[in-house]
N, C-alpha and C. Protein backbone atom coordinates (compact mmCIF):
# COMPACT_ATOMS: atom_id res chain seq x y z
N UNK A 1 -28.41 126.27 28.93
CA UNK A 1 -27.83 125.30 28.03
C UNK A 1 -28.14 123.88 28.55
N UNK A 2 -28.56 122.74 27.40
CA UNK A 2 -28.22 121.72 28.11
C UNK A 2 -27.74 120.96 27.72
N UNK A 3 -27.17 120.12 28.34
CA UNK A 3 -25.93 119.09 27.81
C UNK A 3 -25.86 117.51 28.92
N UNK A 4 -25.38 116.94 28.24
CA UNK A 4 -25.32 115.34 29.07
C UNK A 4 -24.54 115.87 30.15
N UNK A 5 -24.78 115.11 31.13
CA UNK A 5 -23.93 115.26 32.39
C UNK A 5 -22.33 114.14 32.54
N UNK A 6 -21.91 115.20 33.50
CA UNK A 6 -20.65 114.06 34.14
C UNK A 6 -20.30 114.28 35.14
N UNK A 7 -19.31 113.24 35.82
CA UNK A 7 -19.00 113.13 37.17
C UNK A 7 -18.69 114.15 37.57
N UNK A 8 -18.14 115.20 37.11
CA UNK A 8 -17.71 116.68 37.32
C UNK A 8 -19.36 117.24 38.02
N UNK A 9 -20.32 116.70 37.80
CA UNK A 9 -21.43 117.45 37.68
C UNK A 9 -22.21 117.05 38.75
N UNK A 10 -21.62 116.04 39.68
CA UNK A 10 -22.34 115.06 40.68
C UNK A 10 -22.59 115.99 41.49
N UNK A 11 -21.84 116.99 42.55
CA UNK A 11 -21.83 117.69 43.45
C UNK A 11 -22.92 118.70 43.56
N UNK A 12 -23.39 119.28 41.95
CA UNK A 12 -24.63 120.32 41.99
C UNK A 12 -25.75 119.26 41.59
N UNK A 13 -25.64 117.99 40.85
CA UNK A 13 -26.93 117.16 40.88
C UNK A 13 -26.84 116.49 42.41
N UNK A 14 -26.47 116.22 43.56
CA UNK A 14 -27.36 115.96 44.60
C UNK A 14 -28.42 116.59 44.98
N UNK A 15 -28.55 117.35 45.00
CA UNK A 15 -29.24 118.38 45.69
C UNK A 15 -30.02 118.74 45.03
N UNK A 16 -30.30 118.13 43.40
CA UNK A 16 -31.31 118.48 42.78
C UNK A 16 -32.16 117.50 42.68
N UNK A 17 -31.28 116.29 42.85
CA UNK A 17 -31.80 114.55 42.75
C UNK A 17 -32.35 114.64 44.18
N UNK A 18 -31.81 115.30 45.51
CA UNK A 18 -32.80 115.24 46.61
C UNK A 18 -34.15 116.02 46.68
N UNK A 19 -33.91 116.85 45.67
CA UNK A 19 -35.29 117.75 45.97
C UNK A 19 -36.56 117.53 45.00
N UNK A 20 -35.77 116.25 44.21
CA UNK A 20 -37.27 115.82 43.35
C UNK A 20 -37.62 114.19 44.25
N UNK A 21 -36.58 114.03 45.17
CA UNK A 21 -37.35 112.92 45.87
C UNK A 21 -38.05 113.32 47.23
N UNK A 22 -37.78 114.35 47.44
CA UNK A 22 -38.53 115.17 48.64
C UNK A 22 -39.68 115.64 47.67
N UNK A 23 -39.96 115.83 46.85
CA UNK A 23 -41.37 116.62 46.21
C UNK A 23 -41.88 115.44 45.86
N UNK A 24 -41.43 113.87 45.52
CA UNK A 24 -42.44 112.76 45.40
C UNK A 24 -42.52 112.09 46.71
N UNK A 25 -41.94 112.72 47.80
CA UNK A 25 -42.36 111.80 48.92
C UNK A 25 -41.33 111.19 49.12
N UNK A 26 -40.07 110.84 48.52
CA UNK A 26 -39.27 109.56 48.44
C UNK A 26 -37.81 110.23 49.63
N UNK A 27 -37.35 108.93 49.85
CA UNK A 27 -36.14 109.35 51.14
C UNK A 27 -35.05 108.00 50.66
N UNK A 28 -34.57 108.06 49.15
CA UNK A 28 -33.20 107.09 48.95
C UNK A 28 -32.34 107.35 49.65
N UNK A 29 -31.30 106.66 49.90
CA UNK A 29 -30.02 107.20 50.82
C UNK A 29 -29.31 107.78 49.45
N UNK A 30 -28.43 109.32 50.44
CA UNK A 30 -27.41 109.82 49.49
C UNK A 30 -26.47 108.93 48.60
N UNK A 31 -25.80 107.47 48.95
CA UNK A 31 -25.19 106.66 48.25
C UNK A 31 -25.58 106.33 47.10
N UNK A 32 -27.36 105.63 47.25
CA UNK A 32 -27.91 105.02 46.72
C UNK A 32 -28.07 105.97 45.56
N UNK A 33 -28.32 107.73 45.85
CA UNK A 33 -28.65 108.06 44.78
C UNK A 33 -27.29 108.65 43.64
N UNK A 34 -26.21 108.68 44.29
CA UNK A 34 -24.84 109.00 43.62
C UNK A 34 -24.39 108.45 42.71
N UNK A 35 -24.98 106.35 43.38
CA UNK A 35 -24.73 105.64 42.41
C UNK A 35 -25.68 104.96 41.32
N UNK A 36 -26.32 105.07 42.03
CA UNK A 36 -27.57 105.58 40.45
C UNK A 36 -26.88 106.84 39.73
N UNK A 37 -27.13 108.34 39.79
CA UNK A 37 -26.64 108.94 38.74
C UNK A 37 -25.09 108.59 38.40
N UNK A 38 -24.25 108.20 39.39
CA UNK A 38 -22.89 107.37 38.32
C UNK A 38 -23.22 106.66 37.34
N UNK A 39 -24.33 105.52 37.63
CA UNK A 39 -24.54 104.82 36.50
C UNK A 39 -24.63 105.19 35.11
N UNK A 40 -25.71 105.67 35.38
CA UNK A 40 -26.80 106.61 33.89
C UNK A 40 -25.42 107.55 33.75
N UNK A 41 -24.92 107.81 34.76
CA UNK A 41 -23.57 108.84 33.79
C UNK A 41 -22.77 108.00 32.62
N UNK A 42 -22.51 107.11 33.21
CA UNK A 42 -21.52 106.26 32.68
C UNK A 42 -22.13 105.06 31.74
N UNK A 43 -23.26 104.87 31.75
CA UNK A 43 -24.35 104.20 30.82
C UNK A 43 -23.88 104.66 29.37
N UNK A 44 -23.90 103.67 28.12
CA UNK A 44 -23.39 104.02 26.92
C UNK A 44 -25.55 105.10 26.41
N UNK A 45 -25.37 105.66 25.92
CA UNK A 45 -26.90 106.59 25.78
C UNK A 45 -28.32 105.91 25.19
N UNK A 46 -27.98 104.57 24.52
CA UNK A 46 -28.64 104.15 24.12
C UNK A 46 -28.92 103.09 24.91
N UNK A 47 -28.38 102.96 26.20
CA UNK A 47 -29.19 102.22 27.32
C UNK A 47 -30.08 103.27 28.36
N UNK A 48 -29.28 104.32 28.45
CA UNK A 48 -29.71 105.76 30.02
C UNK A 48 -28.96 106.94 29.53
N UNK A 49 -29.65 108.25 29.71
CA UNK A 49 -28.79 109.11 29.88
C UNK A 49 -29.25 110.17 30.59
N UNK A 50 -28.48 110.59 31.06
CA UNK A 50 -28.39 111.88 31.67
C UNK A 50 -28.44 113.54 31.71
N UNK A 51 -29.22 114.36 31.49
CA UNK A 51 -29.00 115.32 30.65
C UNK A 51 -28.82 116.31 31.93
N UNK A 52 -27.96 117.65 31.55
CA UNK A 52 -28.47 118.91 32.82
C UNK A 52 -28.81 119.92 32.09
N UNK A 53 -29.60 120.73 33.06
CA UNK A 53 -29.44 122.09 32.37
C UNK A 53 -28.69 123.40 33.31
N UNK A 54 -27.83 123.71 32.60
CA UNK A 54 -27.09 125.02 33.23
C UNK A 54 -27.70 126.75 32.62
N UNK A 55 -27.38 127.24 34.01
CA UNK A 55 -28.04 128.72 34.03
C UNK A 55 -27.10 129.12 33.48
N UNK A 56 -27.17 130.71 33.25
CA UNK A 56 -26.27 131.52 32.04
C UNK A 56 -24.88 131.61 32.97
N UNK A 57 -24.65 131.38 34.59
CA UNK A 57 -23.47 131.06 34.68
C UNK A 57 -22.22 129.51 34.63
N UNK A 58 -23.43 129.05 34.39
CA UNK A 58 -23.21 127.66 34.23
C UNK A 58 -23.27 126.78 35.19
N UNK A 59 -24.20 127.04 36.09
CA UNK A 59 -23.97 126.21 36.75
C UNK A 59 -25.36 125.22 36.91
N UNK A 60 -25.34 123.99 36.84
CA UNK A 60 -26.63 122.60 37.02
C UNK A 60 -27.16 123.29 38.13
N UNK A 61 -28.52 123.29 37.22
CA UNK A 61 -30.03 123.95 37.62
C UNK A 61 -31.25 123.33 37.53
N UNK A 62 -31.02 121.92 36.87
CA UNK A 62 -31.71 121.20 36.20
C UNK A 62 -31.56 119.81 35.73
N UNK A 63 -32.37 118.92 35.69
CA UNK A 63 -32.00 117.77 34.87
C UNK A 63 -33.26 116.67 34.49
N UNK A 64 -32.65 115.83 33.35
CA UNK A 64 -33.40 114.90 32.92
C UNK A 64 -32.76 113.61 33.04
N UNK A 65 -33.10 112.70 33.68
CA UNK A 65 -32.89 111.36 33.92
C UNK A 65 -33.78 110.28 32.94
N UNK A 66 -32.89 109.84 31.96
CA UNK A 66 -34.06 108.93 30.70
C UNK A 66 -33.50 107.73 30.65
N UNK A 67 -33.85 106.39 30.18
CA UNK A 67 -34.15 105.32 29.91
C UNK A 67 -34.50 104.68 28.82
N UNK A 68 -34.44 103.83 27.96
CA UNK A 68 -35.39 103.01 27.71
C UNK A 68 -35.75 101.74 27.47
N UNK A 69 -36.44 101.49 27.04
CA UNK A 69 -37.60 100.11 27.30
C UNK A 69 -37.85 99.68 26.15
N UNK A 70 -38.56 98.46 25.61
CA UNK A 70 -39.47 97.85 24.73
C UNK A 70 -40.71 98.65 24.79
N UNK A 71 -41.04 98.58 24.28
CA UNK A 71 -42.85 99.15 24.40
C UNK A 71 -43.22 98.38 23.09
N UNK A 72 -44.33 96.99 23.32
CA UNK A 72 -45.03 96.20 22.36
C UNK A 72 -46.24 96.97 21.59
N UNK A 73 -46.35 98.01 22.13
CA UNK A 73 -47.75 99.07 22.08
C UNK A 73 -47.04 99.60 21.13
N UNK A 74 -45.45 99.69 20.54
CA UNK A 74 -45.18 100.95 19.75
C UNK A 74 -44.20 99.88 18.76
N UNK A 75 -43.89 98.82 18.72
CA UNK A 75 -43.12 97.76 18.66
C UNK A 75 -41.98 98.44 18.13
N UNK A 76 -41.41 99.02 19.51
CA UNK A 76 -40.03 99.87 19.20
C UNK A 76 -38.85 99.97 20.53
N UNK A 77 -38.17 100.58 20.74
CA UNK A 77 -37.75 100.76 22.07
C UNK A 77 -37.74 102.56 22.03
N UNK A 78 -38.26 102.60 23.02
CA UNK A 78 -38.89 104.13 23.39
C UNK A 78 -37.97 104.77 24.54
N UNK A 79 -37.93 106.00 24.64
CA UNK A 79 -37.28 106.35 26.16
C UNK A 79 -38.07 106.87 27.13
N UNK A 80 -37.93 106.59 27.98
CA UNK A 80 -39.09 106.86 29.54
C UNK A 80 -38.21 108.08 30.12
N UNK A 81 -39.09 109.00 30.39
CA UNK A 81 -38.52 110.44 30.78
C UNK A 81 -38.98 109.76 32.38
N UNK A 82 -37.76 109.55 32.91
CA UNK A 82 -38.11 109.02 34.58
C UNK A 82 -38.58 109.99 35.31
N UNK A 83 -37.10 110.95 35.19
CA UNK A 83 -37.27 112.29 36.11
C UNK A 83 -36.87 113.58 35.74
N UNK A 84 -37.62 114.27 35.42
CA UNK A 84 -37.28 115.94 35.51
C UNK A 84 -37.53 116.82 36.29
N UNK A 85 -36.60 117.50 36.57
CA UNK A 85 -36.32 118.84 37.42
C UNK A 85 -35.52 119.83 37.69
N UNK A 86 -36.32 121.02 38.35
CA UNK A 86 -35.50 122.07 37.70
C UNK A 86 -35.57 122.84 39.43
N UNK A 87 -34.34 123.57 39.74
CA UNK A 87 -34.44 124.09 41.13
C UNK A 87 -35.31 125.04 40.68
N UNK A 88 -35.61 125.47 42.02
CA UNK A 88 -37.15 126.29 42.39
C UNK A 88 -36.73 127.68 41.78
N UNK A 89 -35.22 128.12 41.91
CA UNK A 89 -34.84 129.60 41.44
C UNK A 89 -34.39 129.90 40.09
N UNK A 90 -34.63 128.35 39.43
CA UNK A 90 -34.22 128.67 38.01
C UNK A 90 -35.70 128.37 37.04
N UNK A 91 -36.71 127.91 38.02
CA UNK A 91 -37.98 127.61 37.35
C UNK A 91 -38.83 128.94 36.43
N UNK A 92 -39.54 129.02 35.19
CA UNK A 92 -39.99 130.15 34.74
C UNK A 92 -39.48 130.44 33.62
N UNK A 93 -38.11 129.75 33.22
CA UNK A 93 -37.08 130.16 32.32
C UNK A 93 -36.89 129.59 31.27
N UNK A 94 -37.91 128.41 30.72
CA UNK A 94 -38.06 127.24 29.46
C UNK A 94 -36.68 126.17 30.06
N UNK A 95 -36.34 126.11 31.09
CA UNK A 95 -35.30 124.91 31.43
C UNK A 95 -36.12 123.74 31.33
N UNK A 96 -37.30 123.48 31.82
CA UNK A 96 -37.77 121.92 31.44
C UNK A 96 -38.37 121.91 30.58
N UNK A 97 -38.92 122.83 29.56
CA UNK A 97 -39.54 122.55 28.21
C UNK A 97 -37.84 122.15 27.20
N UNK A 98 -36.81 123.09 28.05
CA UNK A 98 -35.51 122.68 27.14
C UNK A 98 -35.12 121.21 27.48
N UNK A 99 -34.95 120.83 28.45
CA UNK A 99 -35.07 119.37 29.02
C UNK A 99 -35.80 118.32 28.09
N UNK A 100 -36.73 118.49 27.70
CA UNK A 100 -37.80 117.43 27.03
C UNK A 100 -37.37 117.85 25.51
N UNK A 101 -37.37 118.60 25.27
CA UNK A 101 -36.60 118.75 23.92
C UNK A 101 -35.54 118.10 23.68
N UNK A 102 -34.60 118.40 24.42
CA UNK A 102 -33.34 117.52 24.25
C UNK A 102 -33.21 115.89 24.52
N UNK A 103 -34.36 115.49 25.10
CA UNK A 103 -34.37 114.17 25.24
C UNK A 103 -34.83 113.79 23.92
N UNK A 104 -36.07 114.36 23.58
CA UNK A 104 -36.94 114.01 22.31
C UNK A 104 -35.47 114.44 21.29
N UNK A 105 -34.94 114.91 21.57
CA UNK A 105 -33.65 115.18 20.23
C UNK A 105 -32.69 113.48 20.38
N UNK A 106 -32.49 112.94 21.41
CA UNK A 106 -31.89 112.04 21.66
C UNK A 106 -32.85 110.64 20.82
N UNK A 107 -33.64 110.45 21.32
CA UNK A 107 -34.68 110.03 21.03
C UNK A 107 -35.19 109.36 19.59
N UNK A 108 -34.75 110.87 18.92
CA UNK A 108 -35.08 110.84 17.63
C UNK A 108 -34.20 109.96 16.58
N UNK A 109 -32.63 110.82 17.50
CA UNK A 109 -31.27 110.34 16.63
C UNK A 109 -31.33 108.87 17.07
N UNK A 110 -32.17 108.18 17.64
CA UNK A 110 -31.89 106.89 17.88
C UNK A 110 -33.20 105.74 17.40
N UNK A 111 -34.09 106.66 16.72
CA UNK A 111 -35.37 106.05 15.79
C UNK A 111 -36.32 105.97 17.20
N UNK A 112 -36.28 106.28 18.15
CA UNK A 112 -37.59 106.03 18.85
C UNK A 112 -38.79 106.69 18.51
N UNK A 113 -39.72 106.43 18.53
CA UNK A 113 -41.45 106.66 18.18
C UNK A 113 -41.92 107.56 19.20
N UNK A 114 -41.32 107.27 20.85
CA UNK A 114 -42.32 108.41 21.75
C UNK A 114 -41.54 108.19 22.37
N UNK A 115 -41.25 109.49 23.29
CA UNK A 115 -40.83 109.79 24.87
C UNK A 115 -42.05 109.60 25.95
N UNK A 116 -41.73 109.00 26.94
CA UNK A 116 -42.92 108.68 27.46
C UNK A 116 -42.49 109.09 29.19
N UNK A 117 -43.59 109.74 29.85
CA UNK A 117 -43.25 110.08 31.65
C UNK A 117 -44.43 109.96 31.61
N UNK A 118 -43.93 109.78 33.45
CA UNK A 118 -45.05 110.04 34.36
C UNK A 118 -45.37 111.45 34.99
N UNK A 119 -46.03 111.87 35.82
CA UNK A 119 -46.17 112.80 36.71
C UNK A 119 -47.46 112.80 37.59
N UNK A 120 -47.44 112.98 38.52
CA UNK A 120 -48.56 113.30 39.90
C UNK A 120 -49.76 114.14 39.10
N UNK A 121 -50.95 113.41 39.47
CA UNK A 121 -52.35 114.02 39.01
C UNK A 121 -52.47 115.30 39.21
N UNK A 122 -52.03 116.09 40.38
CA UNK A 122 -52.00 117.21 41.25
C UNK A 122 -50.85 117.89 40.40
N UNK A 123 -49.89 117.68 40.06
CA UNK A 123 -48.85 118.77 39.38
C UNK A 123 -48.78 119.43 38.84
N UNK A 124 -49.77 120.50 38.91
CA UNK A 124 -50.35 121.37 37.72
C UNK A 124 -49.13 121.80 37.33
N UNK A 125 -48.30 122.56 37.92
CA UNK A 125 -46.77 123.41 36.94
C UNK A 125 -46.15 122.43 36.15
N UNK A 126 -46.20 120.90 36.38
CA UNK A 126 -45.66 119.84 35.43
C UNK A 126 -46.89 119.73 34.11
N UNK A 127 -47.93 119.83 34.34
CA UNK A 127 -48.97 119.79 33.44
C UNK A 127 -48.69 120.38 32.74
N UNK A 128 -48.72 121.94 32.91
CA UNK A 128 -48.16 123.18 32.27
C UNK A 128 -47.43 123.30 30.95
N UNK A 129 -46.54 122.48 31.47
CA UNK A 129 -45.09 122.53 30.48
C UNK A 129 -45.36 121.42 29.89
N UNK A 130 -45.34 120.04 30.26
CA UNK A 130 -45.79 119.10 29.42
C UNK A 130 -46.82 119.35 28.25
N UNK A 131 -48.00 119.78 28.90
CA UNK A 131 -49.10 120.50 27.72
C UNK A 131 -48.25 121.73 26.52
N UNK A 132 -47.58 121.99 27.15
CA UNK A 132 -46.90 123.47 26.46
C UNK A 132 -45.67 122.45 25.15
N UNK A 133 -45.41 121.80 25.82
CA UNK A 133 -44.27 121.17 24.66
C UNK A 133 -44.59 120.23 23.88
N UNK A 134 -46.12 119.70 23.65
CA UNK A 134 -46.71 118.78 22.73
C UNK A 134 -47.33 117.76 23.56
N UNK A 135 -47.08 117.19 25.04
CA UNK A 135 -47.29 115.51 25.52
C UNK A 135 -48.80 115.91 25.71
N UNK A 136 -48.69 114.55 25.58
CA UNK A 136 -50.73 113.95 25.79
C UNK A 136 -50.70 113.10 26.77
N UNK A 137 -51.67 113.46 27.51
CA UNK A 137 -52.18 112.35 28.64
C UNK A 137 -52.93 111.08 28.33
N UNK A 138 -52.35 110.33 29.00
CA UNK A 138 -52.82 109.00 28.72
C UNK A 138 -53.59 108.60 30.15
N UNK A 139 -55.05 107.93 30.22
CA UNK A 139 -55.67 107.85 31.44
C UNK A 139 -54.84 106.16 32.23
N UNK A 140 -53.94 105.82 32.41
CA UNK A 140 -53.57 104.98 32.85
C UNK A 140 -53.26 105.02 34.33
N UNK A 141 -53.16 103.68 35.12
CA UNK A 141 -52.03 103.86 36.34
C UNK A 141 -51.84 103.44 36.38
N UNK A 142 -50.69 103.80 37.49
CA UNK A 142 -49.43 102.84 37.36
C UNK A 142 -49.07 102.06 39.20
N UNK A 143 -48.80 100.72 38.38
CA UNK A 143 -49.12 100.09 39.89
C UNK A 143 -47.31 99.28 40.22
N UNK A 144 -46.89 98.99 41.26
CA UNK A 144 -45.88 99.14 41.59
C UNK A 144 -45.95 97.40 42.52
N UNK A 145 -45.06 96.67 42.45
CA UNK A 145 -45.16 95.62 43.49
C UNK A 145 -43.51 95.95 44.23
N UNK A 146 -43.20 96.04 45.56
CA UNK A 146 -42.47 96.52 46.36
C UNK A 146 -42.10 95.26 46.40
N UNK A 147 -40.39 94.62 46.22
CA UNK A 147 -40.02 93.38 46.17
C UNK A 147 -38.57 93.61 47.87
């Protein structure tokens, strides 16, 4: 199932929010990342939201972290699929093709034109599913200034 998240839900998203910053390389402090997902919890949806996905016992297995932005390219405001992920023992099971669905359902109810992510050149199992649920690659990169 998936459904927006809440503070009730913080305790099984650490550990899912650490293991997609350990698979990009990244080392936020536990604070830093609590209060980031407080935010986007508590964000009204049409600024951030939060989505999880729960296994058939219910428990967060999964999630989508979204956004959005202007995009002059679409002259709309779009949502940026930041981060998705799904633990390693619930992977196989349509949880992140359900993930991107439900954003693109959010998405929709709010007139946006495209859901838009990133992902690592190398990610073939992200390729996978992305290819599998409609997204197109765009040859761009993306460059970052560290302030």
């Amino acid at each position: 199932m998936i459904r927006e998240a809440t503070d009730a839900d913080l305790p099984a998203l650490m550990p899912l929010l650490r293991g997609y910053c350990d698979f990009y390389e990244s080392n936020p402090s536990d604070d830093g990342l609590e209060a980031m997902a407080r935010d986007v919890i508590a964000a009204p949806e049409e600024r951030a939201f939060l989505l999880v996905a729960t296994d058939d016992a219910g428990e967060v297995v999964g999630f989508a972290l979204n956004q959005w932005k202007w995009s002059s390219l679409r002259g709309a405001r779009v949502v940026v699929l930041d981060d998705l992920f799904v633990a390693e023992s619930a992977r196989g099971q349509g949880l992140a093709d359900a993930l991107i669905e439900a954003v693109a359902d959010v998405a929709r109810r709010h007139g946006a034109p495209i859901v838009s992510w990133f992902t690592m050149p190398d990610n073939k199992r992200a390729h996978a599913v992305y290819d599998r649920v409609g997204g197109t690659a765009e040859t761009l990169l993306e460059y970052e200034l560290e302030l």
